[in-house]
PDB file of N, CA and C in Angstrom:
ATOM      1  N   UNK A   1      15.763  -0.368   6.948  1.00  0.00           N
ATOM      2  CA  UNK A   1      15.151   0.833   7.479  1.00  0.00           C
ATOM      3  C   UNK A   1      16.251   1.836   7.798  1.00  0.00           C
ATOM      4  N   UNK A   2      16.127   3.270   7.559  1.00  0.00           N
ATOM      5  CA  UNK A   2      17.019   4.336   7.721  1.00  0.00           C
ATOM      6  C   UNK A   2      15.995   5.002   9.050  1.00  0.00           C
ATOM      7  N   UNK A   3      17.023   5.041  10.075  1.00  0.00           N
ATOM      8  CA  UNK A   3      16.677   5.714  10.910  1.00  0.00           C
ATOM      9  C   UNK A   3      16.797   7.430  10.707  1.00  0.00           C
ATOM     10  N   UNK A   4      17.627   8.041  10.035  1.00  0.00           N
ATOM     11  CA  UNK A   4      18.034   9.169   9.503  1.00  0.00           C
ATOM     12  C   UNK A   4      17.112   9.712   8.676  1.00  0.00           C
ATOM     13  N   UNK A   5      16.166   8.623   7.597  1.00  0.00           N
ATOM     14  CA  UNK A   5      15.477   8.775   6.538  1.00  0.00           C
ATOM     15  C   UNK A   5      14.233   9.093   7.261  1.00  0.00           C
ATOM     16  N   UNK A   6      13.656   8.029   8.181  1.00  0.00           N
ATOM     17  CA  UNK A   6      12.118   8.262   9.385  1.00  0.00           C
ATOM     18  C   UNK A   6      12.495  10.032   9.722  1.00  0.00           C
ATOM     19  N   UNK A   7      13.703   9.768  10.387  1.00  0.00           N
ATOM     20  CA  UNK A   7      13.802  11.504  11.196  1.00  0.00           C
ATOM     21  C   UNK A   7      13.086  12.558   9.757  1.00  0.00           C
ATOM     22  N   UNK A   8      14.232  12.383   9.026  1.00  0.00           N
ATOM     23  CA  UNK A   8      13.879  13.727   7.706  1.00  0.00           C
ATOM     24  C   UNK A   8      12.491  13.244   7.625  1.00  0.00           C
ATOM     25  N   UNK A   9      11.667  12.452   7.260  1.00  0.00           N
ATOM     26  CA  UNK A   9      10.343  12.422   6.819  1.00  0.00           C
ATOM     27  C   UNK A   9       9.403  13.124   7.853  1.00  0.00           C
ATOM     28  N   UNK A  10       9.696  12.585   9.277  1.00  0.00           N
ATOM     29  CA  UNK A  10       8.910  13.692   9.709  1.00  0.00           C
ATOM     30  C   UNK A  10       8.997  14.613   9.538  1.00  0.00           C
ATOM     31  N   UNK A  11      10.004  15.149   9.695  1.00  0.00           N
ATOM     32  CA  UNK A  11      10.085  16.882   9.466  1.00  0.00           C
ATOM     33  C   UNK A  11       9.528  17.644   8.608  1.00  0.00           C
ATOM     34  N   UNK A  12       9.492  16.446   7.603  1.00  0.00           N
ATOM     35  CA  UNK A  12       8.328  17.745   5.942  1.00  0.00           C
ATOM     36  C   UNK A  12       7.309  17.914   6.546  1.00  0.00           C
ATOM     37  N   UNK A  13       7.424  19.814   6.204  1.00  0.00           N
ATOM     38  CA  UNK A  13       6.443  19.854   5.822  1.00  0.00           C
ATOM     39  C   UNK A  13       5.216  19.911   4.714  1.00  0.00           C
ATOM     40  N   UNK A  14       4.016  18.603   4.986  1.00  0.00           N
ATOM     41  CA  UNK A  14       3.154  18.474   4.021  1.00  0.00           C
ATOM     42  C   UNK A  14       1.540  18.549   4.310  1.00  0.00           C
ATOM     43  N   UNK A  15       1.499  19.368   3.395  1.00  0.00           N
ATOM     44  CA  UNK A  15      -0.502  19.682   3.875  1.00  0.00           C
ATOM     45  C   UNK A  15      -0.910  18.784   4.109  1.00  0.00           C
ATOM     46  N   UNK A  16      -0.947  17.270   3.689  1.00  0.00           N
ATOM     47  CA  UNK A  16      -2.141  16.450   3.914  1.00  0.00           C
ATOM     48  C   UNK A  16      -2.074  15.506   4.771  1.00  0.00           C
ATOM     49  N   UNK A  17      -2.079  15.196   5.668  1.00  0.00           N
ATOM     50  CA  UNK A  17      -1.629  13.449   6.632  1.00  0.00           C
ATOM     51  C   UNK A  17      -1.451  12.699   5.271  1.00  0.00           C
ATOM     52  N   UNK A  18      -2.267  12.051   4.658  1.00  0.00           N
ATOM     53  CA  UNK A  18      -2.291  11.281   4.012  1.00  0.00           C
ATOM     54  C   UNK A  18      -0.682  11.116   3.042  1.00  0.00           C
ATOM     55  N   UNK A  19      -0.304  12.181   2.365  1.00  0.00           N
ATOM     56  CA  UNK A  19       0.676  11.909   1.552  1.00  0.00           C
ATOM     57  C   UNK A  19       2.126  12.192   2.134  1.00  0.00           C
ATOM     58  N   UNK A  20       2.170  12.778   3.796  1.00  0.00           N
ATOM     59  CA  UNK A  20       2.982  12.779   4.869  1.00  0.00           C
ATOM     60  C   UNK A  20       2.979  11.486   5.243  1.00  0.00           C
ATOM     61  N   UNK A  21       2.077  10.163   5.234  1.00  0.00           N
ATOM     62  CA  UNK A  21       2.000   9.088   5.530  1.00  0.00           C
ATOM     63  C   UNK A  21       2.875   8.332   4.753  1.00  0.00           C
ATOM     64  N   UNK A  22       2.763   8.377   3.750  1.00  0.00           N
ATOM     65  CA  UNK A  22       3.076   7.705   2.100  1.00  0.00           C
ATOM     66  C   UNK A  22       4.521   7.802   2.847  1.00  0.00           C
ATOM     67  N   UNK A  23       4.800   9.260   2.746  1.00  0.00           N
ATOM     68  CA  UNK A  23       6.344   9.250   2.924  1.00  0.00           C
ATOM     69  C   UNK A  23       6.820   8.804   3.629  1.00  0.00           C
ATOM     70  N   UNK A  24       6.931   8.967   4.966  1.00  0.00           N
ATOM     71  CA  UNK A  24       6.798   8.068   6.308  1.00  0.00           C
ATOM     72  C   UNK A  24       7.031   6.476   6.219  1.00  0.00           C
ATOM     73  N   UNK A  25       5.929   5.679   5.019  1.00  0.00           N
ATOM     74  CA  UNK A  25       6.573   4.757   4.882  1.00  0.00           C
ATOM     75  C   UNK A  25       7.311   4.371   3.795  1.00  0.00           C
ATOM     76  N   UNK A  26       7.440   5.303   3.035  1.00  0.00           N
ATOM     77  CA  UNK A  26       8.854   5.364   2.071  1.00  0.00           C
ATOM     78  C   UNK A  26       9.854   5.346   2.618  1.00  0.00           C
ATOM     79  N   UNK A  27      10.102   6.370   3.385  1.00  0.00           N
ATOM     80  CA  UNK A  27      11.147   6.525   4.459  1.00  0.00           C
ATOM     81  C   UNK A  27      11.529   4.978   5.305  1.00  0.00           C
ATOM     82  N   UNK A  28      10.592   4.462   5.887  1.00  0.00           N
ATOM     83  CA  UNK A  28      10.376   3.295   6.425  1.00  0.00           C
ATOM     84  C   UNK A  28      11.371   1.739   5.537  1.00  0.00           C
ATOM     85  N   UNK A  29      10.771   2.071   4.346  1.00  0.00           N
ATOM     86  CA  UNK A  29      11.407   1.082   3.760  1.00  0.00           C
ATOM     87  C   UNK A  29      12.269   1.340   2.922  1.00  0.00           C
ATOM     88  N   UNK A  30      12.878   2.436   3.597  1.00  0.00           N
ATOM     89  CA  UNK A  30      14.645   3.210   2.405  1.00  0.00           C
ATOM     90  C   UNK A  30      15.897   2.372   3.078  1.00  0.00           C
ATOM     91  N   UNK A  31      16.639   2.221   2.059  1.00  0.00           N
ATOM     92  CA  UNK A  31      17.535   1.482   2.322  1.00  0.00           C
ATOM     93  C   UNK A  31      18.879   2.110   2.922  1.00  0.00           C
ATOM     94  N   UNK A  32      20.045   1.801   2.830  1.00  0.00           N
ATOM     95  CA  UNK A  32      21.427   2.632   3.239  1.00  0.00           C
ATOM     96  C   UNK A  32      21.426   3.942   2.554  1.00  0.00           C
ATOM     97  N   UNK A  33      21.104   3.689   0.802  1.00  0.00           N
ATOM     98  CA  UNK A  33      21.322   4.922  -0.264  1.00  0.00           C
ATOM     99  C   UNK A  33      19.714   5.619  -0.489  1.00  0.00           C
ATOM    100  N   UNK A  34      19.212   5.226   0.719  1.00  0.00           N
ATOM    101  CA  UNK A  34      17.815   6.303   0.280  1.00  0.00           C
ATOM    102  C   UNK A  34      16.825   5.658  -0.400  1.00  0.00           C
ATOM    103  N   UNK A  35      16.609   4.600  -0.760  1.00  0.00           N
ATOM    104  CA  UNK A  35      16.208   4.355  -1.978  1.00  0.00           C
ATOM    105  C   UNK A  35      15.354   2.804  -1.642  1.00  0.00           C
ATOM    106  N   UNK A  36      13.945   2.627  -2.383  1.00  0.00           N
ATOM    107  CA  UNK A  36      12.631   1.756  -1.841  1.00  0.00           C
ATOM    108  C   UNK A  36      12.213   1.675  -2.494  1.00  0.00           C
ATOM    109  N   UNK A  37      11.372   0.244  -3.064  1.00  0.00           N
ATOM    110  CA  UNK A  37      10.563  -0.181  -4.145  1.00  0.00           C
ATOM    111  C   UNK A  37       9.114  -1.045  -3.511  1.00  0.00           C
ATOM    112  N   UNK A  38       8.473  -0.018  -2.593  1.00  0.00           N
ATOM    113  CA  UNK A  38       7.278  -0.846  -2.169  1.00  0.00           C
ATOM    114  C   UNK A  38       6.190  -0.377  -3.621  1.00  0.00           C
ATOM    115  N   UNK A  39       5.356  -1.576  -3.370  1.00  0.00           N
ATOM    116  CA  UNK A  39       4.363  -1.161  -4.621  1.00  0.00           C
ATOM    117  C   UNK A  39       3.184  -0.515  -4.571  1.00  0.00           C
ATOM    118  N   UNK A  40       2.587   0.288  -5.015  1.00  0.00           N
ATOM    119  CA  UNK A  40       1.588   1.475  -4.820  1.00  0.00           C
ATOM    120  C   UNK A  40       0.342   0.278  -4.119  1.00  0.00           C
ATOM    121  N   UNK A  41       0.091  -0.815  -4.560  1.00  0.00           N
ATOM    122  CA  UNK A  41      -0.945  -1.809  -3.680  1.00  0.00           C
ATOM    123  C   UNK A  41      -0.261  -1.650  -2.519  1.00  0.00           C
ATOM    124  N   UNK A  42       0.781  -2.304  -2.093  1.00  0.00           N
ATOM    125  CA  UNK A  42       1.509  -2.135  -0.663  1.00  0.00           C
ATOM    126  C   UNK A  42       1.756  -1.074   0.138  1.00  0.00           C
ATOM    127  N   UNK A  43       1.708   0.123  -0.366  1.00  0.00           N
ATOM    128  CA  UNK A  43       1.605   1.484   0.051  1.00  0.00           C
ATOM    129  C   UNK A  43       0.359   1.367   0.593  1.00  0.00           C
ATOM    130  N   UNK A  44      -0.800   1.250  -0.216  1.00  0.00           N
ATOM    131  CA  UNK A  44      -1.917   1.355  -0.468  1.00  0.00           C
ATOM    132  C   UNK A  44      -2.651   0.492   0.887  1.00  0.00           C
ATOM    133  N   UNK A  45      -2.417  -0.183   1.133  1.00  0.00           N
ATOM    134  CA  UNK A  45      -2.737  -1.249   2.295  1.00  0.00           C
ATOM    135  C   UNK A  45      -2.163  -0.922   3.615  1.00  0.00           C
ATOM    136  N   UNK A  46      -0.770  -0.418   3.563  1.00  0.00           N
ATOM    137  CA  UNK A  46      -0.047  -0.036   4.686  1.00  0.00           C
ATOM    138  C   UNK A  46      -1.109   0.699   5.393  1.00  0.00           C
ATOM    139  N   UNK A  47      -1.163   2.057   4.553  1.00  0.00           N
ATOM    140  CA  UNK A  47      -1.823   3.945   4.491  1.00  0.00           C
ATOM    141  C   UNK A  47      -3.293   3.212   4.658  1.00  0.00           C
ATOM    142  N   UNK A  48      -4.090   2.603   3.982  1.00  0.00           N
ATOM    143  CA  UNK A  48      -5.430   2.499   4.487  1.00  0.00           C
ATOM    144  C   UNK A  48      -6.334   3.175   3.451  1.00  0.00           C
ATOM    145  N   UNK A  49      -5.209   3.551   1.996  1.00  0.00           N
ATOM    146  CA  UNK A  49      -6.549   4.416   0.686  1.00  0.00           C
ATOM    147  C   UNK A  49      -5.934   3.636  -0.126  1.00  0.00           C
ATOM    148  N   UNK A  50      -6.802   3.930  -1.255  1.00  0.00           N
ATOM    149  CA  UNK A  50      -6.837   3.138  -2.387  1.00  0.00           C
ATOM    150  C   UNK A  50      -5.284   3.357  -3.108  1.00  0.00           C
ATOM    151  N   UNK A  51      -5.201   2.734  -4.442  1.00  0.00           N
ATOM    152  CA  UNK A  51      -3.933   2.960  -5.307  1.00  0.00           C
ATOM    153  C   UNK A  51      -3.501   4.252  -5.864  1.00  0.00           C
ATOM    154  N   UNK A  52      -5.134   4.290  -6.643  1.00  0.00           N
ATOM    155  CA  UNK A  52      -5.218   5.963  -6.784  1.00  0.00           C
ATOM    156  C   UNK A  52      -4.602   7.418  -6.219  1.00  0.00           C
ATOM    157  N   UNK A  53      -5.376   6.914  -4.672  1.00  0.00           N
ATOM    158  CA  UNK A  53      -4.248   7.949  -3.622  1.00  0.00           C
ATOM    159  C   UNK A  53      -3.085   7.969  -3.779  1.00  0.00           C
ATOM    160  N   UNK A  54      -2.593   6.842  -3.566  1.00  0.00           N
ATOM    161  CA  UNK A  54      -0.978   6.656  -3.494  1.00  0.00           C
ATOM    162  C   UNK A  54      -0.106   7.538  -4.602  1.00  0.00           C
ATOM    163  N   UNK A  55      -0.941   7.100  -5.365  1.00  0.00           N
ATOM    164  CA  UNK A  55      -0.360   7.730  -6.688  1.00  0.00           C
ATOM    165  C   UNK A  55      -0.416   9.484  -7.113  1.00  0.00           C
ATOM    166  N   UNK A  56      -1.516   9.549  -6.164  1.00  0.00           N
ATOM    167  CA  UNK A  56      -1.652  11.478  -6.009  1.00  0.00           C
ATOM    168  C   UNK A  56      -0.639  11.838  -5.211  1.00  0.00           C
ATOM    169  N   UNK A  57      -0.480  10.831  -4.183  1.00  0.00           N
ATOM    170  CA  UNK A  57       0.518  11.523  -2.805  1.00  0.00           C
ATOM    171  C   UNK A  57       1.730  11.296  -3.706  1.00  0.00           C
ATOM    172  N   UNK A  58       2.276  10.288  -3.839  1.00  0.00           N
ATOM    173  CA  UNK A  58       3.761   9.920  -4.381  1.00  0.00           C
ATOM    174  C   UNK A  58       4.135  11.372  -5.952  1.00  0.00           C
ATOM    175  N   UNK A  59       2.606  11.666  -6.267  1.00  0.00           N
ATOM    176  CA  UNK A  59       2.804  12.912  -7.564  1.00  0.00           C
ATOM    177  C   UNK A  59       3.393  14.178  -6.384  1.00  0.00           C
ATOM    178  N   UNK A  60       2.435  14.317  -5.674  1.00  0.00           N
ATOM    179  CA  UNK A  60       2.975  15.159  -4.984  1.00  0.00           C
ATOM    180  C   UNK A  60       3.782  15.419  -3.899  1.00  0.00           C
ATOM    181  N   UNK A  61       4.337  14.753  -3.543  1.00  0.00           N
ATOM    182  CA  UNK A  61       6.142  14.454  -3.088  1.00  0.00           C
ATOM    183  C   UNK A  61       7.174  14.825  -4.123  1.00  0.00           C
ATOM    184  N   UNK A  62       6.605  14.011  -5.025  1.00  0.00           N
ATOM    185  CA  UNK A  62       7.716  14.511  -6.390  1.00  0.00           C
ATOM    186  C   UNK A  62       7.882  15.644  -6.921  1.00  0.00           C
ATOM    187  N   UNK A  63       6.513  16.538  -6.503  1.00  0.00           N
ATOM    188  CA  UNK A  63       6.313  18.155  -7.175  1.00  0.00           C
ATOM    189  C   UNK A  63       7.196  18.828  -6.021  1.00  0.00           C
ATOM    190  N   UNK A  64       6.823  18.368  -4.809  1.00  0.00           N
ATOM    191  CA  UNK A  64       7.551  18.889  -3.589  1.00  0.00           C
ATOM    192  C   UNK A  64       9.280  18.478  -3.791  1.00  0.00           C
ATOM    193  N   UNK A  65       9.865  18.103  -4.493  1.00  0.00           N
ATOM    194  CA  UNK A  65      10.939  17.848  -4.304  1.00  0.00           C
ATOM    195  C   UNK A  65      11.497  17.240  -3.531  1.00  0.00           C
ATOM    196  N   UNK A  66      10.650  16.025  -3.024  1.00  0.00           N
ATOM    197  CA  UNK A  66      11.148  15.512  -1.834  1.00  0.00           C
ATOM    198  C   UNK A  66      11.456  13.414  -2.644  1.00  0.00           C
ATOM    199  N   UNK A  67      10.924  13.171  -3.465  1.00  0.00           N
ATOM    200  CA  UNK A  67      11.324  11.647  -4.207  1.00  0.00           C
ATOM    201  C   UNK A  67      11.858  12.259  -5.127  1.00  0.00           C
ATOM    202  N   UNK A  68      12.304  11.418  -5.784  1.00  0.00           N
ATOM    203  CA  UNK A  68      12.169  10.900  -7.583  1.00  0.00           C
ATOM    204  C   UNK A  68      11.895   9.475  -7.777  1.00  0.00           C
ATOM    205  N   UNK A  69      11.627   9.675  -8.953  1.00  0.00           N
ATOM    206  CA  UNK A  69      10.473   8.519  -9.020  1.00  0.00           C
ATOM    207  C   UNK A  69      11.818   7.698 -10.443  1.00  0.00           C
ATOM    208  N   UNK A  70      11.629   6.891 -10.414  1.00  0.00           N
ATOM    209  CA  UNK A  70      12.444   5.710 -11.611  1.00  0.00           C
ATOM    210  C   UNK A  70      11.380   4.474 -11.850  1.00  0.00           C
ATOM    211  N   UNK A  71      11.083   4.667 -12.487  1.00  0.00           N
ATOM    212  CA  UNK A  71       9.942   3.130 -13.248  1.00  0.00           C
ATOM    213  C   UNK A  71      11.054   1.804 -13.265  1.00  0.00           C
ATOM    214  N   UNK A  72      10.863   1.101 -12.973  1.00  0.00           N
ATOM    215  CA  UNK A  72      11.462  -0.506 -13.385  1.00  0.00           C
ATOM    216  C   UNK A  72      10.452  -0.989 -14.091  1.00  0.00           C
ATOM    217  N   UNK A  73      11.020  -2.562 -14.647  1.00  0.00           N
ATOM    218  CA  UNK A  73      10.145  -3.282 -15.327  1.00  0.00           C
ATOM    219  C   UNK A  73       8.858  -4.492 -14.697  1.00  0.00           C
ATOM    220  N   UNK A  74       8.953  -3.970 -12.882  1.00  0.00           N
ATOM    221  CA  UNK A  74       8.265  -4.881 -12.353  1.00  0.00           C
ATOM    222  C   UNK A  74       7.235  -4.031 -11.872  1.00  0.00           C
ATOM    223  N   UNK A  75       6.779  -4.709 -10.826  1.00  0.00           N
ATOM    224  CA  UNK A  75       5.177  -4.246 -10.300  1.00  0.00           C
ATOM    225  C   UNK A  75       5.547  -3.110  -9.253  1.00  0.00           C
ATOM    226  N   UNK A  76       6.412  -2.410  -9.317  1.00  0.00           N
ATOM    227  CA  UNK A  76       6.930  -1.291  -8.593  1.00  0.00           C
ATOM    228  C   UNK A  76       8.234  -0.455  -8.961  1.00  0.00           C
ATOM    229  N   UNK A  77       7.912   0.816  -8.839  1.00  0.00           N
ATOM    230  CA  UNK A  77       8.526   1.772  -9.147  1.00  0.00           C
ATOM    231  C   UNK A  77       9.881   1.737  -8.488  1.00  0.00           C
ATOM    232  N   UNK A  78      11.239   2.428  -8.500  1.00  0.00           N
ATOM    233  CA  UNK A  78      12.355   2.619  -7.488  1.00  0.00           C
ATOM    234  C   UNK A  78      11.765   4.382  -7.409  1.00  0.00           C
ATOM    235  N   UNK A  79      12.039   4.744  -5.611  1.00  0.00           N
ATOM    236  CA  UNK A  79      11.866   5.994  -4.841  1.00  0.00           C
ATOM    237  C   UNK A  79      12.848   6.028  -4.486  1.00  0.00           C
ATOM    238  N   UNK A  80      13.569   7.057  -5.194  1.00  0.00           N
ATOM    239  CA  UNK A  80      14.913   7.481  -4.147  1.00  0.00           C
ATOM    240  C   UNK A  80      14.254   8.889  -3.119  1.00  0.00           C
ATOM    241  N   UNK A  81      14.812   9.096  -1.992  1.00  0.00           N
ATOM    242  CA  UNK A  81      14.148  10.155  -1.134  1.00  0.00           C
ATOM    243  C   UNK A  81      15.335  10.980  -1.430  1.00  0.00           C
ATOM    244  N   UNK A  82      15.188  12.283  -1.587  1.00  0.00           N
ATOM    245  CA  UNK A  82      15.841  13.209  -1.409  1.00  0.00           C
ATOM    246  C   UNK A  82      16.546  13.852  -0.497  1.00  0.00           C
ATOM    247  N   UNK A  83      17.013  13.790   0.327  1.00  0.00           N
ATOM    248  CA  UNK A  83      17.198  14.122   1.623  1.00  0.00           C
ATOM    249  C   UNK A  83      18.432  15.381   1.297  1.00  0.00           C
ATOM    250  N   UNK A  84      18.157  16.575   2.022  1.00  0.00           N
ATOM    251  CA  UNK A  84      19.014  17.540   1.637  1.00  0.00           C
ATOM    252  C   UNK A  84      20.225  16.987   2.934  1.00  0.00           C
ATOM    253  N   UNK A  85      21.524  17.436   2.401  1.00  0.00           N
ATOM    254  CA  UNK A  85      22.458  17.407   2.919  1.00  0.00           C
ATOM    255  C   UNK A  85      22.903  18.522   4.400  1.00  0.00           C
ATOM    256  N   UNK A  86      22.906  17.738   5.223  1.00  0.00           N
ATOM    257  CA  UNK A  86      22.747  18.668   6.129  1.00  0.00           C
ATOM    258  C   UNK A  86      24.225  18.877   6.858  1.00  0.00           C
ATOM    259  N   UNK A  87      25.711  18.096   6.226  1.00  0.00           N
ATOM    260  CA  UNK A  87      26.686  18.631   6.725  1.00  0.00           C
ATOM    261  C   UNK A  87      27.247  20.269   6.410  1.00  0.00           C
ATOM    262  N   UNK A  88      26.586  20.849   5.813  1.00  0.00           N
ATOM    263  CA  UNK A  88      26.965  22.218   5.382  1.00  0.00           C
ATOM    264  C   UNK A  88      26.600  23.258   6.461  1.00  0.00           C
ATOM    265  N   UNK A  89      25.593  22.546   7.120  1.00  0.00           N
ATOM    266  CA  UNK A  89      24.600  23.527   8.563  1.00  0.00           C
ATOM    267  C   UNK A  89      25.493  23.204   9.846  1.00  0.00           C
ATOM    268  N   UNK A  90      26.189  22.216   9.685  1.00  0.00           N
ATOM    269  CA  UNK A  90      27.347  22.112  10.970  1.00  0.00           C
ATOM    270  C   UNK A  90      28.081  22.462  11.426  1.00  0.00           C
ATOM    271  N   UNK A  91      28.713  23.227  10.612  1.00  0.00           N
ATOM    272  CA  UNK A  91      29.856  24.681  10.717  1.00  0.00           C
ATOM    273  C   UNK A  91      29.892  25.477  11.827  1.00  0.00           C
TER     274      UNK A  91
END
């Protein structure tokens, strides 16, 4: 869990609870480099909607510029989170 990664996730802003959720627990299960392979069922169960959803919210995170998405060859995708760099605002 990235405590750094939870902080940035709240902060988006995103129209829907639902795909603010998604992220939240993307964020949740990001590792040192940002980066989580829960599976859209496991999303899906966490959040409380179907797969379907998951898969609208996680589209639209990605339109938002906030994942990228990498396919593997197993039952889940790799999410790296984007997190903008915020040593440049410290100055």
């Amino acid at each position: 869990m990235s405590i750094e990664a939870l902080s940035w996730g709240m902060k988006q802003d995103i129209s829907t609870p639902t795909t603010k959720l998604v992220l939240i627990v993307l964020c949740n299960y990001a590792n040192a480099d940002n980066i989580c392979y829960p599976s859209e069922k496991h999303l899906g169960m966490i959040v409380g909607v179907s797969e379907r959803s998951v898969r609208r919210c996680i589209k639209n995170l990605k339109e938002l510029g906030l994942i990228k998405i990498k396919p593997r060859n197993f039952k889940s995708n790799e999410y790296e989170l984007l997190l903008k760099d915020t040593s440049d605002l410290k100055q």
